[in-house]
N, C-alpha and C. Protein backbone atom coordinates (compact mmCIF):
# COMPACT_ATOMS: atom_id res chain seq x y z
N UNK A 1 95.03 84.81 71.31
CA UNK A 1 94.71 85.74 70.25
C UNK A 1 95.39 87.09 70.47
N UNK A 2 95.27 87.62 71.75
CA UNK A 2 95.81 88.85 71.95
C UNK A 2 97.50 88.98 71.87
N UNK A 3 97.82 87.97 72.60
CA UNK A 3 98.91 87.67 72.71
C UNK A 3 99.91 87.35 71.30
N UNK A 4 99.41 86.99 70.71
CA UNK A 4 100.07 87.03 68.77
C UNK A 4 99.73 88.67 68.39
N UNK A 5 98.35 88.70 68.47
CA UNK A 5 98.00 90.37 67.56
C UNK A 5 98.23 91.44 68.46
N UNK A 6 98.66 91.66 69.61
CA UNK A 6 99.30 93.05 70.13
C UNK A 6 99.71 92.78 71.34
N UNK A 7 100.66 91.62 71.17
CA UNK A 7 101.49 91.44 72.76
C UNK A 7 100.81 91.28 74.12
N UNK A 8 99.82 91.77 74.26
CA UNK A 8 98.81 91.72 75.00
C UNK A 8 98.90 90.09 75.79
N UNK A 9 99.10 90.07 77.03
CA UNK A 9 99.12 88.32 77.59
C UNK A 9 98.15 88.42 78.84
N UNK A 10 97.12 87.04 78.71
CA UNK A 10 95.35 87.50 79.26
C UNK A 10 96.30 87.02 80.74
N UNK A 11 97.63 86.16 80.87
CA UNK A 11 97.74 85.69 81.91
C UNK A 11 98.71 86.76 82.94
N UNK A 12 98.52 87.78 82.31
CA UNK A 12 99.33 89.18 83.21
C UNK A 12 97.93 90.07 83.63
N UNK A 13 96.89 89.78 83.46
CA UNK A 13 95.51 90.54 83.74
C UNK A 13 94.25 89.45 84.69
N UNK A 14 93.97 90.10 86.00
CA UNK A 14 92.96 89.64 86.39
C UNK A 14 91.49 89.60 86.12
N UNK A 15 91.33 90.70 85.07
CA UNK A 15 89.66 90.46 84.20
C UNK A 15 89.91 90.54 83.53
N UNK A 16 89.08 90.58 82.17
CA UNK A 16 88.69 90.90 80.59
C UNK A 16 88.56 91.88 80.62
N UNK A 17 87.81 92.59 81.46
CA UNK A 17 87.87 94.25 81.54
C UNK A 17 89.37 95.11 80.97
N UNK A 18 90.17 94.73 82.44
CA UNK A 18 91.40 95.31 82.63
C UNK A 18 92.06 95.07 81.03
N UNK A 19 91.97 93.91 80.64
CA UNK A 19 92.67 93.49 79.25
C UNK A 19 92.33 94.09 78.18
N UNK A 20 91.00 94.83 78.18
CA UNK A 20 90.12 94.85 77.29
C UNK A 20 90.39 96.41 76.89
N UNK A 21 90.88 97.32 78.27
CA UNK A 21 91.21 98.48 78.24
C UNK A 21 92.15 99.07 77.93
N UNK A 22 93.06 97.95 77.97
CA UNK A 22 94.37 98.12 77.39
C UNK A 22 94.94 97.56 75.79
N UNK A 23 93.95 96.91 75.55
CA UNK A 23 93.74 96.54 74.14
C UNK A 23 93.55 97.94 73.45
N UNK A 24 92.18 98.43 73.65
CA UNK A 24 91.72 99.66 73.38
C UNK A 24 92.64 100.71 73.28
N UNK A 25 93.82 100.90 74.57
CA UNK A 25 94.89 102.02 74.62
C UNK A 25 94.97 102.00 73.24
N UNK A 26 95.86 100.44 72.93
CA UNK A 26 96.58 99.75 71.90
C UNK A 26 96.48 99.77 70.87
N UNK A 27 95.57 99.61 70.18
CA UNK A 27 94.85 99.54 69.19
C UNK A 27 94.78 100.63 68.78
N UNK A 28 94.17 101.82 69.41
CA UNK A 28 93.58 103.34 69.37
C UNK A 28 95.02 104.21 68.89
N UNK A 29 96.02 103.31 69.05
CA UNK A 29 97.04 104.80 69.11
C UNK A 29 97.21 105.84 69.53
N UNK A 30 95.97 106.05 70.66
CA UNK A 30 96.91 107.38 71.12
C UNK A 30 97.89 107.47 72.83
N UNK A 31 98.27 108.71 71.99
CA UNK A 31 99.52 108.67 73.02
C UNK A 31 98.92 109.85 73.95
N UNK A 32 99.51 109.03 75.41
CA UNK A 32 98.59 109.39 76.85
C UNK A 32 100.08 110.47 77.36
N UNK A 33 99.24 111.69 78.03
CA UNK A 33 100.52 112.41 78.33
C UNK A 33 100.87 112.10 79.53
N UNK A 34 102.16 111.84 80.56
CA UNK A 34 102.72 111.64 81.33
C UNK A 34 102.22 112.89 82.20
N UNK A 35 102.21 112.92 83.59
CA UNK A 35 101.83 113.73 84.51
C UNK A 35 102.75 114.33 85.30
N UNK A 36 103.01 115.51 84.98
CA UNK A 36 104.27 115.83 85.71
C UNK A 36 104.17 116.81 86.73
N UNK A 37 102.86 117.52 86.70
CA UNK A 37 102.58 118.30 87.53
C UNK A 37 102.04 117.51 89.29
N UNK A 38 103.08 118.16 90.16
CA UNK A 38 102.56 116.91 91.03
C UNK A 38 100.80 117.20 91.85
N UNK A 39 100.62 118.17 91.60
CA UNK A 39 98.95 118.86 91.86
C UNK A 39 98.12 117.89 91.19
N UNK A 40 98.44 117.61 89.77
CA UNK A 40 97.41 116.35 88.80
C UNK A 40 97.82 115.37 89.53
N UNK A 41 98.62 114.76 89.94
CA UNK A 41 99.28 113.63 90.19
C UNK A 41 98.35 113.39 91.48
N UNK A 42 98.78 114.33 92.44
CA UNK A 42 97.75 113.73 93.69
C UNK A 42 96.20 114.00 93.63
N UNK A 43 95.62 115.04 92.77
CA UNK A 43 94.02 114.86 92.38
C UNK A 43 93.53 113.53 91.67
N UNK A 44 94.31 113.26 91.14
CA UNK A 44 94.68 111.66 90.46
C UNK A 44 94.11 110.62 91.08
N UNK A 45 95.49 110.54 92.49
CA UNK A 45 95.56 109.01 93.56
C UNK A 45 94.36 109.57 94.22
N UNK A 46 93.74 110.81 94.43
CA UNK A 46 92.87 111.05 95.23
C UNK A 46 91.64 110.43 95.00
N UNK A 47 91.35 110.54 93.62
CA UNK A 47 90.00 109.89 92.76
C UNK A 47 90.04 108.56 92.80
N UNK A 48 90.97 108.12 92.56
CA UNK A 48 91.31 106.41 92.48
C UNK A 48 90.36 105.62 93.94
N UNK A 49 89.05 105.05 93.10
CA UNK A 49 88.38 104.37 93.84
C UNK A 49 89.28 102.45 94.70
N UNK A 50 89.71 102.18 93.81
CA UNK A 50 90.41 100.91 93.57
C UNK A 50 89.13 99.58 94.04
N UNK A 51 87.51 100.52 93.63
CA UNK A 51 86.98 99.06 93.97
C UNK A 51 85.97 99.16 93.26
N UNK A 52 84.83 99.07 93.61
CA UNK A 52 83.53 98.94 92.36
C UNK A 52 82.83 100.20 92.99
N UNK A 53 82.08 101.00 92.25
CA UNK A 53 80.86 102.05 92.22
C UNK A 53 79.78 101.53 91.63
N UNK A 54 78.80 101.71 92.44
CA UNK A 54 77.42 101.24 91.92
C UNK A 54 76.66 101.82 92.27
N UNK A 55 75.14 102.16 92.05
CA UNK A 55 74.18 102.82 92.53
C UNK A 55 73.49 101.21 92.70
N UNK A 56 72.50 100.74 93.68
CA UNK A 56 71.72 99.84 93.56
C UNK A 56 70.50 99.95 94.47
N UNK A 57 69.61 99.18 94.27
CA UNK A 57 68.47 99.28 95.47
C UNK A 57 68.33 97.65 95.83
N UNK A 58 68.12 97.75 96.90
CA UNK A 58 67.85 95.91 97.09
C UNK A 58 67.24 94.90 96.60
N UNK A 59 65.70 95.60 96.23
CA UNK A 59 64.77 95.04 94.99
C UNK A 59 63.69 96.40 94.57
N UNK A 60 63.82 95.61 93.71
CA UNK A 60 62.59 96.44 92.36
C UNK A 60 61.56 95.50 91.57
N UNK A 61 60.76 95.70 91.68
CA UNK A 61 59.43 95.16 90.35
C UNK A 61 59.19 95.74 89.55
N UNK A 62 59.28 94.90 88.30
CA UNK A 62 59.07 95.67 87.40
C UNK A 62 57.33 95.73 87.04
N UNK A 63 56.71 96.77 86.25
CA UNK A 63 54.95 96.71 86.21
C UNK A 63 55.17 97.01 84.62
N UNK A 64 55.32 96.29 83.28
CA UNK A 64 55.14 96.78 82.18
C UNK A 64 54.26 95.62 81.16
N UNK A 65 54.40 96.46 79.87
CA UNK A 65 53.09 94.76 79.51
C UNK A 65 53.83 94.02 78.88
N UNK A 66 54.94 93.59 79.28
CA UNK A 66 55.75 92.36 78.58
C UNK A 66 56.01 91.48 79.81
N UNK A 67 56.06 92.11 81.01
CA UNK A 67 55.58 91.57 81.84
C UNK A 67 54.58 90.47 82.72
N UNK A 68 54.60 89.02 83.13
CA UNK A 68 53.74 88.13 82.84
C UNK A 68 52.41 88.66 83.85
N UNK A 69 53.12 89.28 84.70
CA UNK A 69 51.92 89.61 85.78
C UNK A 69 51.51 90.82 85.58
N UNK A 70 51.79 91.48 84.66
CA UNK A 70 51.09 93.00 84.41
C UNK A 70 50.06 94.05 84.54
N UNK A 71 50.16 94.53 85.60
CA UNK A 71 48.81 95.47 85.97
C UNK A 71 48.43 96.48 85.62
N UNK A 72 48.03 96.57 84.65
CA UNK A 72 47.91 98.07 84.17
C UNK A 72 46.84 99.11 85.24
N UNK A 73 46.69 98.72 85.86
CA UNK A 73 45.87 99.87 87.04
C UNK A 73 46.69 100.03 87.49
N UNK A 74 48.31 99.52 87.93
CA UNK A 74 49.01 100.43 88.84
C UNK A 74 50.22 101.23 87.36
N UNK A 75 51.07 102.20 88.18
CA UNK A 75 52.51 102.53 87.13
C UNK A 75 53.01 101.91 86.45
N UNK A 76 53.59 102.28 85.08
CA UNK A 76 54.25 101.37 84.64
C UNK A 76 55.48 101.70 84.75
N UNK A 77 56.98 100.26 85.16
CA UNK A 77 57.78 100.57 86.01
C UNK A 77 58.58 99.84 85.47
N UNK A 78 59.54 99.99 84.82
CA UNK A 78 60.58 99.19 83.95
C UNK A 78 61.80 99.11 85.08
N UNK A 79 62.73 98.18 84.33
CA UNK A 79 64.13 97.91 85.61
C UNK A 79 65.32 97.56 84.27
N UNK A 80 65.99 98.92 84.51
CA UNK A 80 67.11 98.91 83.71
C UNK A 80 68.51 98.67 84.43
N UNK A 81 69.13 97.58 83.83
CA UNK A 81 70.82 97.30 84.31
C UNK A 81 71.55 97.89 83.42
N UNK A 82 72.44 99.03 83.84
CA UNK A 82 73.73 99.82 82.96
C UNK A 82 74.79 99.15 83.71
N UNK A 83 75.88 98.16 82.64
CA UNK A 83 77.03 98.28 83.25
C UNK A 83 78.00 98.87 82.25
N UNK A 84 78.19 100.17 82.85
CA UNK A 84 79.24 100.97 82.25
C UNK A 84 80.50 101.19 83.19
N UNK A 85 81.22 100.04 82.13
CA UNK A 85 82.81 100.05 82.50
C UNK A 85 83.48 100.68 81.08
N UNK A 86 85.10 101.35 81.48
CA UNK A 86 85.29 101.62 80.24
C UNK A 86 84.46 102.93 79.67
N UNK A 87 84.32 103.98 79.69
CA UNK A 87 83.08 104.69 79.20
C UNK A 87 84.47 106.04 78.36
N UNK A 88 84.76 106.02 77.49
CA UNK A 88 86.13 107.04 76.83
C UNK A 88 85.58 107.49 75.87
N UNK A 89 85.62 108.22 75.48
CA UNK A 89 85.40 109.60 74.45
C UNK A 89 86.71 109.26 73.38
N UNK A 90 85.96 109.52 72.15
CA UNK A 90 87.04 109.45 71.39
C UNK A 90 87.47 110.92 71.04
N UNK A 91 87.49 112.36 71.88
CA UNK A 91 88.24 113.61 71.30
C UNK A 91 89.42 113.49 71.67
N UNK A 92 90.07 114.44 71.04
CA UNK A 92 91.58 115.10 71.09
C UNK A 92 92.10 114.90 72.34
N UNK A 93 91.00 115.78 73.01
CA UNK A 93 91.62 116.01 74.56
C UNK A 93 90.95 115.57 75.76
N UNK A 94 90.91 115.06 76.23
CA UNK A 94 90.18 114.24 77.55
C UNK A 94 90.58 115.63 78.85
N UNK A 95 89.62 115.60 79.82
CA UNK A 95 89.14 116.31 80.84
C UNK A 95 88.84 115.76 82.25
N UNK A 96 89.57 115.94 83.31
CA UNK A 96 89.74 115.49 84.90
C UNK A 96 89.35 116.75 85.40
N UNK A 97 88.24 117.02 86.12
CA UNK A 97 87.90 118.14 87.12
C UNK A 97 87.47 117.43 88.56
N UNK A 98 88.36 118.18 89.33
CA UNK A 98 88.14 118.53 90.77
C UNK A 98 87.29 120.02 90.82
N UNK A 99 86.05 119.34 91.79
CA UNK A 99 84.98 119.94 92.20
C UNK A 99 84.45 120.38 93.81
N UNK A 100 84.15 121.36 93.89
CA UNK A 100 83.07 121.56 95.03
C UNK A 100 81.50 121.77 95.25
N UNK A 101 80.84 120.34 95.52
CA UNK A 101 79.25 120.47 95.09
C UNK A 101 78.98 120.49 96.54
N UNK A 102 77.84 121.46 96.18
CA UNK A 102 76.87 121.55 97.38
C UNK A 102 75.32 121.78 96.65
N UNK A 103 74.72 120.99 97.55
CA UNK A 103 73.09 120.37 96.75
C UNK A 103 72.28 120.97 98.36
N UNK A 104 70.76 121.50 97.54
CA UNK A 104 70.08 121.54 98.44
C UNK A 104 69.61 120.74 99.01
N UNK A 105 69.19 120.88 100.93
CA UNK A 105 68.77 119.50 101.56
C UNK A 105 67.51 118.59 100.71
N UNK A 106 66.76 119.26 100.29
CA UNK A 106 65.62 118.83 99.24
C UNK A 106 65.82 117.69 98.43
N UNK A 107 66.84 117.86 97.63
CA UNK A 107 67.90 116.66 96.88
C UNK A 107 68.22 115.46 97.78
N UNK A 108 68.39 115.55 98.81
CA UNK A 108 69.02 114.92 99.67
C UNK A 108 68.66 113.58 99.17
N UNK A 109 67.06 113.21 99.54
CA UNK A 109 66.42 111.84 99.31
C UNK A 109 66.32 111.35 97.77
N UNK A 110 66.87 112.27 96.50
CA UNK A 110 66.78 111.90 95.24
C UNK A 110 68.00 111.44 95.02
N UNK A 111 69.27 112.00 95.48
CA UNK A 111 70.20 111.25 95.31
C UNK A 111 70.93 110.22 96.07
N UNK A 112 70.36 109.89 97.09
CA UNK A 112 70.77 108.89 98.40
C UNK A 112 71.70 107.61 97.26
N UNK A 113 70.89 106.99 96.60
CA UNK A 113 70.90 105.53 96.15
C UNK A 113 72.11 105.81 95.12
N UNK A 114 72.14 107.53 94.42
CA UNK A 114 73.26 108.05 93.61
C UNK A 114 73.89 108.97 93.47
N UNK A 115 74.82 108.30 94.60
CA UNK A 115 75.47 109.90 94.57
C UNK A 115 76.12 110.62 93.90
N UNK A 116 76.10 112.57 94.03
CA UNK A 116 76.61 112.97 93.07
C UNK A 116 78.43 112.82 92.55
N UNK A 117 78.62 112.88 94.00
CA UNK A 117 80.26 112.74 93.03
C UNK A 117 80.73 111.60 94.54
N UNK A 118 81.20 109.94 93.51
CA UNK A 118 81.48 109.17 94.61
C UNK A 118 82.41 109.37 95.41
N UNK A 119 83.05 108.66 96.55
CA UNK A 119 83.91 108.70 96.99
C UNK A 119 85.00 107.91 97.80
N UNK A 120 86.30 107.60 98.12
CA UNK A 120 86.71 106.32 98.25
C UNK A 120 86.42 106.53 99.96
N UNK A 121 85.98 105.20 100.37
CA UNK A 121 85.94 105.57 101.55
C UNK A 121 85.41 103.78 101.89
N UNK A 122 86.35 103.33 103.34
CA UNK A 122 85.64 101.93 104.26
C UNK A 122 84.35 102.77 104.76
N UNK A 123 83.05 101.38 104.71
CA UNK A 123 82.62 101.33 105.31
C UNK A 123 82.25 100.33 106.26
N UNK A 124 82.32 100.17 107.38
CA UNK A 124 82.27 99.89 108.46
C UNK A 124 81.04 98.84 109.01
N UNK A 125 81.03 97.94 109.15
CA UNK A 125 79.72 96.83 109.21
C UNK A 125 78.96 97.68 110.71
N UNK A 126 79.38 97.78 111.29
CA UNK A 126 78.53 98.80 112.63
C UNK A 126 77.90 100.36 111.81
C-alpha cells in the first residue's frame, strides 16, 4: 500500500513505527530545515537515546469498581498504559531546548520511577 501511494517500502524499515513516521513527514509536507549550525548538530547526537524510555514499576493493582475484586474500604487506584511514540505538534515552528535542572532533594522519591529529563546512558547488571 505504501509502497504504490508514497514510495514508502515497509521492507527498508524495521517497525511500523519508524514507517509510520515517515509516512507522516510525507504526507504532512513540511519541509524540515537542515542543521548547519554545528552547536545544534551535537545537542542533537547528544539527546539521541537510540533505545526505548519508559517510566515503569514492576507491579501495580488496580482498586476501582469495574474491577472484579473491588474494595471500596481501601483507595481507589486505576493503572493507566501511555504509549506515546511519535508525539509532533502540528505549529510552524518546532522547539529543541538544552537545559540545566536542579530539583529539590524532597522530589527526589517522586520522581525516581520518572525522571525529569532522561538520559542515554549503559546500565550495568552489577
Amino acid at each position: 500500500m505504501y509502497l504504490n501511494d508514497d514510495s514508502l517500502d515497509s521492507s527498508h524499515y524495521v517497525s511500523a513505527s519508524e514507517m509510520f513516521n515517515d509516512f507522516l513527514y510525507k504526507s504532512s509536507r513540511a519541509e524540515l530545515k537542515l542543521i548547519t549550525n554545528i552547536n545544534e548538530y551535537l545537542m542533537v547526537e547528544k539527546g539521541i537515546c537510540e533505545d526505548m524510555t519508559m517510566a515503569n514499576h514492576r507491579y501495580a493493582k488496580a482498586n476501582n469498581p469495574k474491577c472484579s475484586d473491588y474494595n471500596p474500604g481501601k483507595p481507589t487506584f486505576w493503572i493507566l498504559y501511555d504509549d506515546m511514540n511519535a508525539l509532533y505538534s502540528d505549529a510552524e515552528i518546532g522547539y529543541m531546548l538544552e537545559v540545566d535542572l536542579e530539583a529539590s532533594v524532597h522530589l527526589y522519591d517522586f520522581f525516581v520511577n520518572y525522571p525529569l529529563a532522561p538520559k542515554k546512558q549503559i546500565v550495568l547488571e552489577e
